[in-house]
C-alpha atoms as a PDB file:
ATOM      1  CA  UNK A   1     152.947 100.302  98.954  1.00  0.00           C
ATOM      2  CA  UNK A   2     153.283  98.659  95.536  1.00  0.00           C
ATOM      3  CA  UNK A   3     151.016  95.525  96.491  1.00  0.00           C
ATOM      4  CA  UNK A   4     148.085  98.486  97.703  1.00  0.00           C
ATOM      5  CA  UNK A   5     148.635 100.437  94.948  1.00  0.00           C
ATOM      6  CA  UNK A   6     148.154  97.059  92.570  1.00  0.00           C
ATOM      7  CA  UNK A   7     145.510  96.062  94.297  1.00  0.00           C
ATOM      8  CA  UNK A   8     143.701  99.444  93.891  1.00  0.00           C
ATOM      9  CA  UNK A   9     144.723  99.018  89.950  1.00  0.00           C
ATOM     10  CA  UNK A  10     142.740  95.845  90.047  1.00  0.00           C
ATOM     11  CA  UNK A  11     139.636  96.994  91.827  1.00  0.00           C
ATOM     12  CA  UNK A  12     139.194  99.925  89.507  1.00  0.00           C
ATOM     13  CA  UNK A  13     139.763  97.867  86.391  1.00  0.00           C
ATOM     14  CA  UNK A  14     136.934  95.191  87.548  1.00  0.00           C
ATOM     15  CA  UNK A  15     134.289  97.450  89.114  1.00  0.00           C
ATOM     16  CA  UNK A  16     132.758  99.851  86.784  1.00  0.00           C
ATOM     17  CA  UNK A  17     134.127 103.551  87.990  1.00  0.00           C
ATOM     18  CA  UNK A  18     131.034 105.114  88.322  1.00  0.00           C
ATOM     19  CA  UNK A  19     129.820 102.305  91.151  1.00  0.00           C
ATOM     20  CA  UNK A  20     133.028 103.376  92.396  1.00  0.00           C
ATOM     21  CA  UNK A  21     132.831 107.034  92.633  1.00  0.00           C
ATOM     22  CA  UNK A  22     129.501 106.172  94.247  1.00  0.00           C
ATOM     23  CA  UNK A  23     130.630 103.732  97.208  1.00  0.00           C
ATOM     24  CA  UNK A  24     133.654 106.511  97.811  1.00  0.00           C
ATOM     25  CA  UNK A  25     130.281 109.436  98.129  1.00  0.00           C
ATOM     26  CA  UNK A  26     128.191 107.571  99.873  1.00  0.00           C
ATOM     27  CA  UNK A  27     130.320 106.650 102.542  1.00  0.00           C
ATOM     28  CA  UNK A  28     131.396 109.431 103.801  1.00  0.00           C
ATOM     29  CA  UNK A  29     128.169 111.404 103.523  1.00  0.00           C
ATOM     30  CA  UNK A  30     126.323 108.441 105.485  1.00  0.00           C
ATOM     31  CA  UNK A  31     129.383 108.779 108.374  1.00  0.00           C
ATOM     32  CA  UNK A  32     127.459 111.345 110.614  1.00  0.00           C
ATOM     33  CA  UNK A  33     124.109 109.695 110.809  1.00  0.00           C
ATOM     34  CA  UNK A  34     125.421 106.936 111.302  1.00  0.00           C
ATOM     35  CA  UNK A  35     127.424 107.977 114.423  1.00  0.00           C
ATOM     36  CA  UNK A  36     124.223 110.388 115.223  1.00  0.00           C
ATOM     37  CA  UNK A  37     122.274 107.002 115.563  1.00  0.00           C
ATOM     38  CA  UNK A  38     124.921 105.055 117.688  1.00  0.00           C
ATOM     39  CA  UNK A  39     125.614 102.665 115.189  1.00  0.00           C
ATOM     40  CA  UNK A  40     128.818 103.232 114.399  1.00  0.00           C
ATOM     41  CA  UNK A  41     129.444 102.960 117.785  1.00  0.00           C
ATOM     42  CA  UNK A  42     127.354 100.006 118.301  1.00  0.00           C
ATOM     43  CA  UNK A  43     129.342  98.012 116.064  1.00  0.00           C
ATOM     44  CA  UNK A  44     132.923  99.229 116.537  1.00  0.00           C
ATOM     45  CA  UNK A  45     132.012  98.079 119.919  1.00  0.00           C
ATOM     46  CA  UNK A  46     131.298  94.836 118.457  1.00  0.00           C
ATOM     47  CA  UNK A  47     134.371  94.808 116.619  1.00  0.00           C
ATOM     48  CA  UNK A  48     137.049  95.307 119.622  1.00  0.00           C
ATOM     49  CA  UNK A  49     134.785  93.156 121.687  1.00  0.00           C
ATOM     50  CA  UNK A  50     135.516  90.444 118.753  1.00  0.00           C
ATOM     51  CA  UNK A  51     138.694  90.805 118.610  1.00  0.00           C
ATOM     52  CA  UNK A  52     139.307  90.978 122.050  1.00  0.00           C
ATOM     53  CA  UNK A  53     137.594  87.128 122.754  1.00  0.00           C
ATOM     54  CA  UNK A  54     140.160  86.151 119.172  1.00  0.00           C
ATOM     55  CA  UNK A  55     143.192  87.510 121.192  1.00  0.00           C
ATOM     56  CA  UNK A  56     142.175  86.238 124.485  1.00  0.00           C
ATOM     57  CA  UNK A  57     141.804  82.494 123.078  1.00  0.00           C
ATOM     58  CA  UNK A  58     145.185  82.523 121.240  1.00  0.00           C
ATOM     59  CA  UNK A  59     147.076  83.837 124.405  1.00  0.00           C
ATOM     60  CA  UNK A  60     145.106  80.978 126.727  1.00  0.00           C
ATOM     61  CA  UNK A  61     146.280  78.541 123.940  1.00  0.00           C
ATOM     62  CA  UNK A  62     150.180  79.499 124.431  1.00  0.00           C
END
């Protein structure tokens, strides 16, 4: 909790707070077009199929 919560500290000191207040607006408000779309789907499909080929080589190595 105290390493998030220092990270989150750091952020906020480097990036100017109104870029952040921005990125934390946008991203929610873009959420249902982007599942609307299939996007969002598109890539978290991408995503587990990623991680699913990363976690299927390391088991075949053991």
């Amino acid at each position: 909790m105290l390493i998030s919560l220092l990270a989150l500290a750091w952020i906020g000191n480097v990036v100017n707070n109104m870029l952040l207040t921005f990125l934390l607006v946008l991203g929610p408000v873009t959420l249902p077009g982007l599942k609307h779309q299939g996007i969002l789907q598109n890539y978290s499909r991408q995503i587990a199929q990623q991680l699913k080929n990363i976690v299927g080589q390391k088991l075949k190595k053991k």
